[in-house]
PDB file of N, CA and C in Angstrom:
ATOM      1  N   UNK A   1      12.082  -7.950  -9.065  1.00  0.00           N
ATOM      2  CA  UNK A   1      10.865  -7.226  -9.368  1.00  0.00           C
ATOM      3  C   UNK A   1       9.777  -7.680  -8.387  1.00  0.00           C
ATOM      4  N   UNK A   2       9.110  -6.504  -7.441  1.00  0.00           N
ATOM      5  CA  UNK A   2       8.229  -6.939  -6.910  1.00  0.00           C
ATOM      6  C   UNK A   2       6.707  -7.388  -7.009  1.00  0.00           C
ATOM      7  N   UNK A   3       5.951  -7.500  -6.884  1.00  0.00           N
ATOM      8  CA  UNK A   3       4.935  -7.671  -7.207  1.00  0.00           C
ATOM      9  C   UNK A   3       3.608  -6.755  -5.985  1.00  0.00           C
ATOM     10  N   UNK A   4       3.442  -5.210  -6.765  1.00  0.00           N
ATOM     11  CA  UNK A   4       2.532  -4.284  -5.734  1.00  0.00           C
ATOM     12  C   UNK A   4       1.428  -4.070  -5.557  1.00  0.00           C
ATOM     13  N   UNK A   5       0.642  -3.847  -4.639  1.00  0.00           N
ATOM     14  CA  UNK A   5      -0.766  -3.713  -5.150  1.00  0.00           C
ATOM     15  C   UNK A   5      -0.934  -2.166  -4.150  1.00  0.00           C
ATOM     16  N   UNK A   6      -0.957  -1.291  -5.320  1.00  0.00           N
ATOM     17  CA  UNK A   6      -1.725  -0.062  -4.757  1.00  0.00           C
ATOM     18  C   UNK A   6      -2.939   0.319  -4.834  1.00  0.00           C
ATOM     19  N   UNK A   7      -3.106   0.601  -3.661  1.00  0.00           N
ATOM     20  CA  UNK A   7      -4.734   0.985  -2.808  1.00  0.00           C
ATOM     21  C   UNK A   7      -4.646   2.541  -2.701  1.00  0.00           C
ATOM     22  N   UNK A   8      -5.779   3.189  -3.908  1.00  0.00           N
ATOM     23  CA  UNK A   8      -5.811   4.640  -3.522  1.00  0.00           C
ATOM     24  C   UNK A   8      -7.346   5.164  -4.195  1.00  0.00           C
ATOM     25  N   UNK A   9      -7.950   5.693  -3.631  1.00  0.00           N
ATOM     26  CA  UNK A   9      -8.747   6.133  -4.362  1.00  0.00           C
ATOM     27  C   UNK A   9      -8.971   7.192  -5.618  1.00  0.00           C
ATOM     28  N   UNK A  10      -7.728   7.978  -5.741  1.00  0.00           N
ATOM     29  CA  UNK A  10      -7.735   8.966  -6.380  1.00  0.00           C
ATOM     30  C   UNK A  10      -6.570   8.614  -7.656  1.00  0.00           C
ATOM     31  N   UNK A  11      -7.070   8.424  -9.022  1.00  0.00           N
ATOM     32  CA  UNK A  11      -5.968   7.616 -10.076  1.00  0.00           C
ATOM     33  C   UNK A  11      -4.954   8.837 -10.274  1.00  0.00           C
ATOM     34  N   UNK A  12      -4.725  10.012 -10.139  1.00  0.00           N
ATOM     35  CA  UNK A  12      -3.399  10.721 -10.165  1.00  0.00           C
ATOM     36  C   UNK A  12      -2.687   9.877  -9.392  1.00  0.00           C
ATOM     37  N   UNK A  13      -2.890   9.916  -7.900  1.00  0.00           N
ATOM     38  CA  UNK A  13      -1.897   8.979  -6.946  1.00  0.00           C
ATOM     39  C   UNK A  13      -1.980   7.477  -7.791  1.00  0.00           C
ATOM     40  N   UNK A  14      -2.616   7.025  -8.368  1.00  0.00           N
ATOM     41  CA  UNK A  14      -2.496   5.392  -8.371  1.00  0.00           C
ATOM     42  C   UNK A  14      -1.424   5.467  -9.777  1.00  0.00           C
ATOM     43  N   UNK A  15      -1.822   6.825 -10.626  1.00  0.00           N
ATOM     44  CA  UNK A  15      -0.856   7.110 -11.774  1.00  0.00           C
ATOM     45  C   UNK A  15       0.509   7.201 -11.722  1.00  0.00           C
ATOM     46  N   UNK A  16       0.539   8.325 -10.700  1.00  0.00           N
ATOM     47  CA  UNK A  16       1.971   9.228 -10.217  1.00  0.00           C
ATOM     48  C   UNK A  16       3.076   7.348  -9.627  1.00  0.00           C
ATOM     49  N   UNK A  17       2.677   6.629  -8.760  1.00  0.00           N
ATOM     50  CA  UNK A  17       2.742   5.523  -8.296  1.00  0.00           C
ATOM     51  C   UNK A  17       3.259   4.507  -9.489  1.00  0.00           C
ATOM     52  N   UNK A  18       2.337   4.042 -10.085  1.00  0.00           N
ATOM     53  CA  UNK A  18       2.714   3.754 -10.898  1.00  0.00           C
ATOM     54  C   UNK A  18       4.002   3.609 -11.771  1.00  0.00           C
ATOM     55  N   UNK A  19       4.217   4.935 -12.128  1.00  0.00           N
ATOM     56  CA  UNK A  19       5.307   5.443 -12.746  1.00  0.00           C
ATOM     57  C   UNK A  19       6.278   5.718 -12.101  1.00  0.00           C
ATOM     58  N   UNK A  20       6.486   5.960 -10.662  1.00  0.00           N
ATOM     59  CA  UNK A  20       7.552   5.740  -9.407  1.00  0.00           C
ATOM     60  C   UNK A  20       8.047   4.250  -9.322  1.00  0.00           C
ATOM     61  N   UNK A  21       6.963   3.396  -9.758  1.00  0.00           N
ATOM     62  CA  UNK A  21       7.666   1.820  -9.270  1.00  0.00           C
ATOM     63  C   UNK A  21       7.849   1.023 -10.539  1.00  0.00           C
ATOM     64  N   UNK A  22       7.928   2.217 -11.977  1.00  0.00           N
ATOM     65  CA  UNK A  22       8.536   1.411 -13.106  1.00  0.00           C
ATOM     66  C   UNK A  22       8.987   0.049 -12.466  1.00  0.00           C
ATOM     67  N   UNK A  23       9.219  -0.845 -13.493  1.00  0.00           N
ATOM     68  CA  UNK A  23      10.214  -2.244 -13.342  1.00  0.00           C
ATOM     69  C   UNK A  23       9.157  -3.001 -12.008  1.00  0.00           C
ATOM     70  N   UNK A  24       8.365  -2.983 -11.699  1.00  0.00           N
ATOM     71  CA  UNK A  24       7.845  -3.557 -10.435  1.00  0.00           C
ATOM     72  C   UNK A  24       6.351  -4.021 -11.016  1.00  0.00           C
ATOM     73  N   UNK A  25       5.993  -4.971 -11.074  1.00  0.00           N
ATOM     74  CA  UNK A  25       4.265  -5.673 -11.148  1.00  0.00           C
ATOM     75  C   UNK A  25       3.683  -5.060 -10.400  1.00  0.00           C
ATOM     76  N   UNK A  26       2.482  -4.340 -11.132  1.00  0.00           N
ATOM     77  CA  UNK A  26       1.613  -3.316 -10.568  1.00  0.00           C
ATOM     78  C   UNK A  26       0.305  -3.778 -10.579  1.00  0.00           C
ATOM     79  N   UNK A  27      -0.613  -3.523  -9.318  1.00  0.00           N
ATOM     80  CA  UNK A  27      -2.116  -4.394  -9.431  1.00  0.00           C
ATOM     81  C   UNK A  27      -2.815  -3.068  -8.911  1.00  0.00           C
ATOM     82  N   UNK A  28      -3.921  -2.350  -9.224  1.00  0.00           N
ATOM     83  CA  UNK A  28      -4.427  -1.458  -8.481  1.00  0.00           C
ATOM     84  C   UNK A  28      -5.956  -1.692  -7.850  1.00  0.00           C
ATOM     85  N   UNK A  29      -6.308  -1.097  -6.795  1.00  0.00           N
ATOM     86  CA  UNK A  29      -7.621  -1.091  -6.465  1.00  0.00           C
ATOM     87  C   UNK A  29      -8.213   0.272  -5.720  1.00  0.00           C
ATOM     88  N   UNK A  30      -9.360   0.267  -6.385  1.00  0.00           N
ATOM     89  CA  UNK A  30      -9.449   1.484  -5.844  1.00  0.00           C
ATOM     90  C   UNK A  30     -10.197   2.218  -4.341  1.00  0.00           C
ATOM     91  N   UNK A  31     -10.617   0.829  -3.655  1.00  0.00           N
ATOM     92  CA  UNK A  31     -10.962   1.027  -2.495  1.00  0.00           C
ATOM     93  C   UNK A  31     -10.381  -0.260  -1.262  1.00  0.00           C
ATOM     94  N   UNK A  32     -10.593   0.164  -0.155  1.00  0.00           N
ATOM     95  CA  UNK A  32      -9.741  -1.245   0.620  1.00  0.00           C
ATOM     96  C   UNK A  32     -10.669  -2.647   0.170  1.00  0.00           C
ATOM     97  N   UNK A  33     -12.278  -2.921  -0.225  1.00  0.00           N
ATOM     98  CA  UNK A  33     -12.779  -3.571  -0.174  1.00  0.00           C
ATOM     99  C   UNK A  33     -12.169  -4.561  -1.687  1.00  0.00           C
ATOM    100  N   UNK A  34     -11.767  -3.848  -2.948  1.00  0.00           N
ATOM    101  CA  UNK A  34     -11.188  -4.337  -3.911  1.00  0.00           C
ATOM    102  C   UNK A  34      -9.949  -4.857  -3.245  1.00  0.00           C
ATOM    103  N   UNK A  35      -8.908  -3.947  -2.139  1.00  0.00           N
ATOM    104  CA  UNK A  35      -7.567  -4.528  -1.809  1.00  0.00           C
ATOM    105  C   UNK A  35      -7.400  -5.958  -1.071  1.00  0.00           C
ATOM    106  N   UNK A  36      -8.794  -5.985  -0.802  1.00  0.00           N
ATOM    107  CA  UNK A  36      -9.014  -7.623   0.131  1.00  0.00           C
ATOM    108  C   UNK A  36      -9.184  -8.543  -0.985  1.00  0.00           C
ATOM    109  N   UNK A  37      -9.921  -7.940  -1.607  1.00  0.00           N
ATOM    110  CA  UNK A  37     -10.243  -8.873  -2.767  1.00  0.00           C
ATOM    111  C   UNK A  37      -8.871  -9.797  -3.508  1.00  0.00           C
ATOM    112  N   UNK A  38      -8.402  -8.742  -4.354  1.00  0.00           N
ATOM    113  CA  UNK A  38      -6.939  -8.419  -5.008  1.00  0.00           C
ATOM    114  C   UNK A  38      -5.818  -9.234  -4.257  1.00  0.00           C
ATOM    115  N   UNK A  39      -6.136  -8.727  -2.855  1.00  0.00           N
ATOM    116  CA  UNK A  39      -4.615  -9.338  -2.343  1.00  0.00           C
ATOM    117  C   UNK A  39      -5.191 -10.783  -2.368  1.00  0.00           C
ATOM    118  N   UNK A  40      -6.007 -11.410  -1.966  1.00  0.00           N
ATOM    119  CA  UNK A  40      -6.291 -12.517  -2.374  1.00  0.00           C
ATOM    120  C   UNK A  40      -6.145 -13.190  -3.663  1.00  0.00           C
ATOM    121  N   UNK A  41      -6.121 -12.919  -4.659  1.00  0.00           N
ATOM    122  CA  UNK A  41      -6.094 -12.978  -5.631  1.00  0.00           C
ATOM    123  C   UNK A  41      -4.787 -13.380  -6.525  1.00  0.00           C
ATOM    124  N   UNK A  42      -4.025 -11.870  -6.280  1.00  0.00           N
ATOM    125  CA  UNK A  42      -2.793 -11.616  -6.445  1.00  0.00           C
ATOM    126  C   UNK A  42      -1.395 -12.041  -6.081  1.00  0.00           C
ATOM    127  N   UNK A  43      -1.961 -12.121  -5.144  1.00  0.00           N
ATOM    128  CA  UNK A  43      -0.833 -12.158  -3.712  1.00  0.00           C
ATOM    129  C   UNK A  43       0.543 -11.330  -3.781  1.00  0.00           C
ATOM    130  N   UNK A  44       0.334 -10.214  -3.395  1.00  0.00           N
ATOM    131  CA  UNK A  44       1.381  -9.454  -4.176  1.00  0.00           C
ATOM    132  C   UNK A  44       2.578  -9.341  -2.982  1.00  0.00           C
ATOM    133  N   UNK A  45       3.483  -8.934  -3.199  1.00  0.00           N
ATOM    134  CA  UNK A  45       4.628  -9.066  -2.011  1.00  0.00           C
ATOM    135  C   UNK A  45       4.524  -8.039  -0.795  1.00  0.00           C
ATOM    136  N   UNK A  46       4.100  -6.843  -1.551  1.00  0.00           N
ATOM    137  CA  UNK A  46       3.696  -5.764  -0.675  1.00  0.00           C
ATOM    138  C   UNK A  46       2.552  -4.722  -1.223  1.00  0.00           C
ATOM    139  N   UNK A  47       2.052  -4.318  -0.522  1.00  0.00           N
ATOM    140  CA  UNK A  47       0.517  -3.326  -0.465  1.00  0.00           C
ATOM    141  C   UNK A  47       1.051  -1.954  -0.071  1.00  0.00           C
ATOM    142  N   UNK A  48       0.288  -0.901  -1.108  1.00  0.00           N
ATOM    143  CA  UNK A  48       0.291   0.938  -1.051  1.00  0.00           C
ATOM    144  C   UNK A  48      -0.942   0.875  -0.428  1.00  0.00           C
ATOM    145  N   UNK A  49      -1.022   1.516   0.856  1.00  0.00           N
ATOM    146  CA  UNK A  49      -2.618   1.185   1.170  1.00  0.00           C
ATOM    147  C   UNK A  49      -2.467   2.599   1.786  1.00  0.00           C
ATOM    148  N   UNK A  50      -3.671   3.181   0.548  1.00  0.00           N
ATOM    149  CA  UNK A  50      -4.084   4.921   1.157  1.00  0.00           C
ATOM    150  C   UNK A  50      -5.010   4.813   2.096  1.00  0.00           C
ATOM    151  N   UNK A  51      -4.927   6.218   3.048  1.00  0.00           N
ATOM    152  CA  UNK A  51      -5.791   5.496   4.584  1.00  0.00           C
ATOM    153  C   UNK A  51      -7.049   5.952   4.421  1.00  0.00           C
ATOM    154  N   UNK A  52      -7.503   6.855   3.736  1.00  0.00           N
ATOM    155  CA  UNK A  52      -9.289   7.533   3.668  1.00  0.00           C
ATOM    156  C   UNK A  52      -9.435   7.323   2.208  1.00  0.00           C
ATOM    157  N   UNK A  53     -10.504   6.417   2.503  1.00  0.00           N
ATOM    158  CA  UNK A  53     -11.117   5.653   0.858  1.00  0.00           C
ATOM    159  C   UNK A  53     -12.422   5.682   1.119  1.00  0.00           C
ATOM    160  N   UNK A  54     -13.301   5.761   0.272  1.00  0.00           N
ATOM    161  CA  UNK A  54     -14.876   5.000   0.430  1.00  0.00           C
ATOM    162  C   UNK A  54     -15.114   3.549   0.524  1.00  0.00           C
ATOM    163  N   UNK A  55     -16.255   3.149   0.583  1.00  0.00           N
ATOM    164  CA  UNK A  55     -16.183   1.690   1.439  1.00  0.00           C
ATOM    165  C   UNK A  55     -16.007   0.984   2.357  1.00  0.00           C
ATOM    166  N   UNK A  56     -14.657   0.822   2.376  1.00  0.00           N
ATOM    167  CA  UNK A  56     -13.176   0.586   3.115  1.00  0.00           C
ATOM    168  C   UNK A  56     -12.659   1.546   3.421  1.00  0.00           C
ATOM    169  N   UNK A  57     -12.123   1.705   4.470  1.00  0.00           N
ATOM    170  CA  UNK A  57     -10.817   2.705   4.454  1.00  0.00           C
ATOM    171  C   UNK A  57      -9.254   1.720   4.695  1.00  0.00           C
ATOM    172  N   UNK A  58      -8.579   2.557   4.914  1.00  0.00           N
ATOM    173  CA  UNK A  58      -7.242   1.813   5.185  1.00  0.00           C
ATOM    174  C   UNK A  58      -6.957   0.860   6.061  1.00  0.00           C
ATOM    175  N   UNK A  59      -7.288   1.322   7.432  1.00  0.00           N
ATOM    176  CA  UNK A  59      -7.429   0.518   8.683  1.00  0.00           C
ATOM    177  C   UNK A  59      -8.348  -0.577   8.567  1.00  0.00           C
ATOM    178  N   UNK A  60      -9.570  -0.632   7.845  1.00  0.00           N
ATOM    179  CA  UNK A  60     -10.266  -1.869   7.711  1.00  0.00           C
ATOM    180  C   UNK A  60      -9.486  -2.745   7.073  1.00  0.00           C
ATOM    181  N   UNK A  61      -8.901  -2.339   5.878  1.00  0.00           N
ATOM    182  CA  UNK A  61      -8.337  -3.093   4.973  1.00  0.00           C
ATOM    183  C   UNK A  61      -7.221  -4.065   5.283  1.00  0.00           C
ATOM    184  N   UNK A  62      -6.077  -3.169   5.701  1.00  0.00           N
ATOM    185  CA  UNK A  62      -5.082  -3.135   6.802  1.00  0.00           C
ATOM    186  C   UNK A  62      -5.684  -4.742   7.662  1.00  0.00           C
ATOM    187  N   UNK A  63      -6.447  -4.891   8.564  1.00  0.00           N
ATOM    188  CA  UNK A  63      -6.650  -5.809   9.026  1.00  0.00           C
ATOM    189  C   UNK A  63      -6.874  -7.273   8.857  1.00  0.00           C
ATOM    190  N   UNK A  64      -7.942  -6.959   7.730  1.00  0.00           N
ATOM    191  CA  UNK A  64      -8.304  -8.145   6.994  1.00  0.00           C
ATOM    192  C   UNK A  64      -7.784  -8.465   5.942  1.00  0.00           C
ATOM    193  N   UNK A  65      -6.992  -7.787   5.416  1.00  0.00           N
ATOM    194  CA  UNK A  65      -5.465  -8.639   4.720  1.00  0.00           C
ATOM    195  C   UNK A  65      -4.359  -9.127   5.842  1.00  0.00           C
ATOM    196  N   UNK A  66      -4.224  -8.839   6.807  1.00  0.00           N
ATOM    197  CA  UNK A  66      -3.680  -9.668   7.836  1.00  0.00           C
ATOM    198  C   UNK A  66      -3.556 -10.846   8.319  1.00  0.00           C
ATOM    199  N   UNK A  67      -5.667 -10.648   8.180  1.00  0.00           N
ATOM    200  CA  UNK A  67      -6.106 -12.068   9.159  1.00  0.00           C
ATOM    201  C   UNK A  67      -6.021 -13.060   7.688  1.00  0.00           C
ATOM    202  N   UNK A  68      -5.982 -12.865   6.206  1.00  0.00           N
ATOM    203  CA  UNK A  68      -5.830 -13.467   5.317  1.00  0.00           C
ATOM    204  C   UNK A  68      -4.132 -14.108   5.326  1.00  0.00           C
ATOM    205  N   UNK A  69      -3.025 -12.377   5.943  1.00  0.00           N
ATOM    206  CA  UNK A  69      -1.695 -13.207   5.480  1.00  0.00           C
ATOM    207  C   UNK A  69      -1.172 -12.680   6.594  1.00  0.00           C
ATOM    208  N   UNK A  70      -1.069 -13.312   8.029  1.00  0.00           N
ATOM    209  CA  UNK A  70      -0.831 -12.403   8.828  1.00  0.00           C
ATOM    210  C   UNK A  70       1.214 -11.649   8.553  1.00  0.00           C
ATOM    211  N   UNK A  71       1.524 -12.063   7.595  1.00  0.00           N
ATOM    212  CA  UNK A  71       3.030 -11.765   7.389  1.00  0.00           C
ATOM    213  C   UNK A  71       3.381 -10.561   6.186  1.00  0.00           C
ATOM    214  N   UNK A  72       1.857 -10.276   5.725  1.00  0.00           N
ATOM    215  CA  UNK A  72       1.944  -8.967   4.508  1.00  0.00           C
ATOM    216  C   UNK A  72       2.269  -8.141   4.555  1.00  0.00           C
ATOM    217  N   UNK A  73       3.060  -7.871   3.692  1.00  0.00           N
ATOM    218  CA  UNK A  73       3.824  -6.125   4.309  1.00  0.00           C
ATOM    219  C   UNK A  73       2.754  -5.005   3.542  1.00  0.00           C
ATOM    220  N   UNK A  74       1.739  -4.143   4.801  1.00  0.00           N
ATOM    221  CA  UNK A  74       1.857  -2.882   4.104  1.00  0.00           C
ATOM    222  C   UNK A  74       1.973  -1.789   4.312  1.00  0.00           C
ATOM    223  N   UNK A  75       2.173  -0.918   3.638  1.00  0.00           N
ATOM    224  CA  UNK A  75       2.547   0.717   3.825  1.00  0.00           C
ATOM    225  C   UNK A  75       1.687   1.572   3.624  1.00  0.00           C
ATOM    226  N   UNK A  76       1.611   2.177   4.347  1.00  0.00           N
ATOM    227  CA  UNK A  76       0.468   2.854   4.213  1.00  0.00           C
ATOM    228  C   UNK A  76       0.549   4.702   3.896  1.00  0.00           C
ATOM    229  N   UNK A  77      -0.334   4.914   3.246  1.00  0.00           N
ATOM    230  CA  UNK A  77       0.385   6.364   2.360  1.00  0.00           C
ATOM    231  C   UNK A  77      -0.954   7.173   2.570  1.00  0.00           C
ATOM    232  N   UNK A  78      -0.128   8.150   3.355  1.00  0.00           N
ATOM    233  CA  UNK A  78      -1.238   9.649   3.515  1.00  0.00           C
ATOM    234  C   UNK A  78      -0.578  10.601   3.831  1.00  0.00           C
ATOM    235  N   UNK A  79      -1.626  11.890   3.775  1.00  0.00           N
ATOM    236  CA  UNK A  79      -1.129  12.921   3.804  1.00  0.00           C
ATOM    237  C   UNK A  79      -1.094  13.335   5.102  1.00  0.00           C
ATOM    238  N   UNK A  80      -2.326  12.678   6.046  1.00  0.00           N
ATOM    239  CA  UNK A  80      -2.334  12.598   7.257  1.00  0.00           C
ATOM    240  C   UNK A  80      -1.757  11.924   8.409  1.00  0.00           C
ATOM    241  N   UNK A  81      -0.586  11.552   8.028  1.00  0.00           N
ATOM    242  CA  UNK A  81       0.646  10.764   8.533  1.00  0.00           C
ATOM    243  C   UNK A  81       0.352  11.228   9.981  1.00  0.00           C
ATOM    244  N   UNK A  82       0.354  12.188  10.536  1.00  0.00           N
ATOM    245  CA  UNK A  82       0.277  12.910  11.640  1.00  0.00           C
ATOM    246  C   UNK A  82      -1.047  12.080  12.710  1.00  0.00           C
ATOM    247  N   UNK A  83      -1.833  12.176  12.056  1.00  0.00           N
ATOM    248  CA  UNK A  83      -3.373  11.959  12.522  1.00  0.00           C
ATOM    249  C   UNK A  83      -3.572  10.163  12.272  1.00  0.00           C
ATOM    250  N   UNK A  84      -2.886  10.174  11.344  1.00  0.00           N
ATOM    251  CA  UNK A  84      -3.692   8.458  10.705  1.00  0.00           C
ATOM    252  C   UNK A  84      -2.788   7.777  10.825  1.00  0.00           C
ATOM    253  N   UNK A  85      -1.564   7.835  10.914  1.00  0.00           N
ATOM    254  CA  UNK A  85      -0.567   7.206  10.626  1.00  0.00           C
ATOM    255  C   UNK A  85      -0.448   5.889  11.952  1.00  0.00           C
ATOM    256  N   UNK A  86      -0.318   6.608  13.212  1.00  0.00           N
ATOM    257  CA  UNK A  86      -0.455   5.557  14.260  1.00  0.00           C
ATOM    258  C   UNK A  86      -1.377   4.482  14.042  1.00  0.00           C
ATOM    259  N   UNK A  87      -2.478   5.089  13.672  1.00  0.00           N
ATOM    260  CA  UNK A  87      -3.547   3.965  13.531  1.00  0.00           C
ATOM    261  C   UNK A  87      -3.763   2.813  12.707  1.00  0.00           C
ATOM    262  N   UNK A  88      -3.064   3.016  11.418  1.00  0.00           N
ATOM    263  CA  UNK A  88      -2.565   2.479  10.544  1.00  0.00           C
ATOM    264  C   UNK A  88      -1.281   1.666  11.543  1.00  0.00           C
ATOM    265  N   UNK A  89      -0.108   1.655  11.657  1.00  0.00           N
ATOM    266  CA  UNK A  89       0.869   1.156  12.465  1.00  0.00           C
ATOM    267  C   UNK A  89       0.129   0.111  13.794  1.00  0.00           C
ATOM    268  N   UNK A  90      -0.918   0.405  14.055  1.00  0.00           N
ATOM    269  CA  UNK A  90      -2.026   0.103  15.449  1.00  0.00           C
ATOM    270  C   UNK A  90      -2.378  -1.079  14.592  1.00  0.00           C
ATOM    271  N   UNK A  91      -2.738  -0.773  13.250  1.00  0.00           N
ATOM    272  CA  UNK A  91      -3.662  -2.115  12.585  1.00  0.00           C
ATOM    273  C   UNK A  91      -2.658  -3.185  11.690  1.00  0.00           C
ATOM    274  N   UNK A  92      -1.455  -2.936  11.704  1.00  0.00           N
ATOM    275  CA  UNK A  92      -0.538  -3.702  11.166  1.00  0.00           C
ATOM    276  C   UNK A  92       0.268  -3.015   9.913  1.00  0.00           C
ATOM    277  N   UNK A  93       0.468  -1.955   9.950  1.00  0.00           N
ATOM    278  CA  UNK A  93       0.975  -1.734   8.695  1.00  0.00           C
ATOM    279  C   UNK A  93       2.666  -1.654   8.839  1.00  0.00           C
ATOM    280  N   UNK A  94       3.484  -2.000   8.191  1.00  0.00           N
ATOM    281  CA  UNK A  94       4.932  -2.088   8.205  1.00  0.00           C
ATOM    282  C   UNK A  94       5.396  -0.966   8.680  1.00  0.00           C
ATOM    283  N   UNK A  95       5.095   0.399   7.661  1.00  0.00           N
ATOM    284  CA  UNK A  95       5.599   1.665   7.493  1.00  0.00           C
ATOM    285  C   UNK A  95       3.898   2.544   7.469  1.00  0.00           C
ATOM    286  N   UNK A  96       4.774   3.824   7.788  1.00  0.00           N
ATOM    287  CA  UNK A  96       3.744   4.660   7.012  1.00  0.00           C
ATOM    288  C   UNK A  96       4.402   5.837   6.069  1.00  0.00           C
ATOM    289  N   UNK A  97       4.271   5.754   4.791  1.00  0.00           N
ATOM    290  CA  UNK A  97       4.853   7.283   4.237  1.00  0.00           C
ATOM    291  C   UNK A  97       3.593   7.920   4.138  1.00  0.00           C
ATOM    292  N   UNK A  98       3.978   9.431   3.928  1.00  0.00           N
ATOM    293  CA  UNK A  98       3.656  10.428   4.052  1.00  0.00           C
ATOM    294  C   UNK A  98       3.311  11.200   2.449  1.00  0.00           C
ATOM    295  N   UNK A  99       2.393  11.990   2.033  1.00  0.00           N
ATOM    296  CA  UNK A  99       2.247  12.311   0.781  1.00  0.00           C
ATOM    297  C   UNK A  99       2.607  13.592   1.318  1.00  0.00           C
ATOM    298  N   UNK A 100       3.401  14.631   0.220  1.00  0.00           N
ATOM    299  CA  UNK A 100       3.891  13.866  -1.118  1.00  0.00           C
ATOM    300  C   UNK A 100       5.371  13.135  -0.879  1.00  0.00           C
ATOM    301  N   UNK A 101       5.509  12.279  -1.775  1.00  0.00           N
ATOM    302  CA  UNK A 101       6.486  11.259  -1.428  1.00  0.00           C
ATOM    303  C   UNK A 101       7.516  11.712  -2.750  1.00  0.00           C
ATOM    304  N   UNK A 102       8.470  10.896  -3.056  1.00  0.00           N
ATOM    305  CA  UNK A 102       9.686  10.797  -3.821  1.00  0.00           C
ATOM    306  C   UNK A 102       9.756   9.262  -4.414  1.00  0.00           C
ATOM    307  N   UNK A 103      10.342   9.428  -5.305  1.00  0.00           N
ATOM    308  CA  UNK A 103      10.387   8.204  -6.497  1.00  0.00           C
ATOM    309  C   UNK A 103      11.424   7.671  -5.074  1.00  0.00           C
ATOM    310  N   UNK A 104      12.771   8.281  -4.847  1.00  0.00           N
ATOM    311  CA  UNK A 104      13.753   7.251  -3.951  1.00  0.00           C
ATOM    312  C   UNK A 104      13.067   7.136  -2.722  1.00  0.00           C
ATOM    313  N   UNK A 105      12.109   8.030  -1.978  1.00  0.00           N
ATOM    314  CA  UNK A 105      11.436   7.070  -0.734  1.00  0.00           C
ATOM    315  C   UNK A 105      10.496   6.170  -0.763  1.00  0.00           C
ATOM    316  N   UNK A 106       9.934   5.816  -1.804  1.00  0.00           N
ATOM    317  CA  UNK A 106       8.841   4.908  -2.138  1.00  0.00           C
ATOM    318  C   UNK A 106       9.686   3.423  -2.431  1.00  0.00           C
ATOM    319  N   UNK A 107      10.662   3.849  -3.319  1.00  0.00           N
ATOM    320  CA  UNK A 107      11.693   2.585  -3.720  1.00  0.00           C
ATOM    321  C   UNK A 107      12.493   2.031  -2.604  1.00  0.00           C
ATOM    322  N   UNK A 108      12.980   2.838  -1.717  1.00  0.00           N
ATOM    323  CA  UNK A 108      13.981   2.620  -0.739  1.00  0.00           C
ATOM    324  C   UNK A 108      13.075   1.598   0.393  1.00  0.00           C
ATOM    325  N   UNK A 109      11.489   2.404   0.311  1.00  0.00           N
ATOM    326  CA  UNK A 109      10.886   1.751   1.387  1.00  0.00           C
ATOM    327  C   UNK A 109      10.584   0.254   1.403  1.00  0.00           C
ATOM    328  N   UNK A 110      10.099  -0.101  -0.098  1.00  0.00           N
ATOM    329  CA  UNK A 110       9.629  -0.876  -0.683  1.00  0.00           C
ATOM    330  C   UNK A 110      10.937  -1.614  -0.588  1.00  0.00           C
ATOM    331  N   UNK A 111      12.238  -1.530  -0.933  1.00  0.00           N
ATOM    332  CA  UNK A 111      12.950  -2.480  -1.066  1.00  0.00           C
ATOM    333  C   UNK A 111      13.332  -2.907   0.384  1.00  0.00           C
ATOM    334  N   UNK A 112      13.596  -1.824   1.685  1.00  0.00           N
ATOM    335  CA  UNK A 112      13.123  -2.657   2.748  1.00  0.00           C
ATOM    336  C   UNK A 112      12.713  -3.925   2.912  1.00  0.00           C
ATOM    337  N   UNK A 113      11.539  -3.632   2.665  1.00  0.00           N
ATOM    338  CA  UNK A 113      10.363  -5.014   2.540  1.00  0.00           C
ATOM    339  C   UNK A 113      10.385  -6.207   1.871  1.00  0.00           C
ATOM    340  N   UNK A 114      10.741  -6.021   0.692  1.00  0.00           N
ATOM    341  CA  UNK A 114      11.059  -6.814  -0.328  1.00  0.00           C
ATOM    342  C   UNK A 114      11.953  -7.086  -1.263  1.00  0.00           C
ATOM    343  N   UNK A 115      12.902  -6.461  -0.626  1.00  0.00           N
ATOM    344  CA  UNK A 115      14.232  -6.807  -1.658  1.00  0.00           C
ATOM    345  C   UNK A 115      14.468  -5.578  -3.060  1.00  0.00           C
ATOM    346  N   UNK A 116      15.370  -5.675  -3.370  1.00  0.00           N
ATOM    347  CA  UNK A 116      15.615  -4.892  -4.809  1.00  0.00           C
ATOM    348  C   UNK A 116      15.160  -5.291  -5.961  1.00  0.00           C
ATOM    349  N   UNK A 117      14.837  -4.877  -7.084  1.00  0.00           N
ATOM    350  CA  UNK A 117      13.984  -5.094  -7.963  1.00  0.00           C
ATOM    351  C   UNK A 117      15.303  -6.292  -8.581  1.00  0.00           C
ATOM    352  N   UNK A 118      14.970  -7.328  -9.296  1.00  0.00           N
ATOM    353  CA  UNK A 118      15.448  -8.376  -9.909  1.00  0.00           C
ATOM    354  C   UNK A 118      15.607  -8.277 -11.717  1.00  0.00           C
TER     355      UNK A 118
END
């Protein structure tokens, strides 16, 4: 079982999520400036980090959870995969999925990263 922290601004996605990573420790925040916070906090194994938030956006976030763990895995989830996605990948992110996603590509990705749920 992993331990996740999803970053989204909008609680359908932080809901829908949620309920995709049954069996998995779930931490949410709802902007990157909470995800700095949180991952500090938390220390979760891997980060959902949506890329256009208020505050924060992804790429800020993305960074300075880095310079906190430079070995954190995160993924980063938009719809703008196309446009944002490099940049995200530019600022450290593992992966990028793409919205809308699937219960098995979210799991598959995630276990990548961190192993199979325990």
């Amino acid at each position: 079982m992993a331990k996740v922290l999803i970053v989204d601004d909008d609680i359908t996605v932080r809901d829908v999520l949620k309920v995709m990573l049954n069996g998995h420790v779930i931490v949410e925040a709802t902007n990157g400036s909470d995800a700095v916070k949180y991952f500090k906090i938390f220390k979760p194994d891997i980060v959902l980090m949506d890329v256009m938030m208020p505050e924060m956006d992804g790429v800020q976030a993305t960074k300075k959870i880095l310079e906190i763990d430079p070995n954190a895995k995160i993924i980063a989830i938009t719809a703008f995969a196309s446009s944002k996605g490099q940049e995200m990948l530019d600022a450290g992110s593992v992966a990028v999925l793409e919205k809308p996603f699937t219960r098995k590509s979210i799991n598959e990705l995630i276990g990548k990263y961190v192993g199979p749920k325990s």
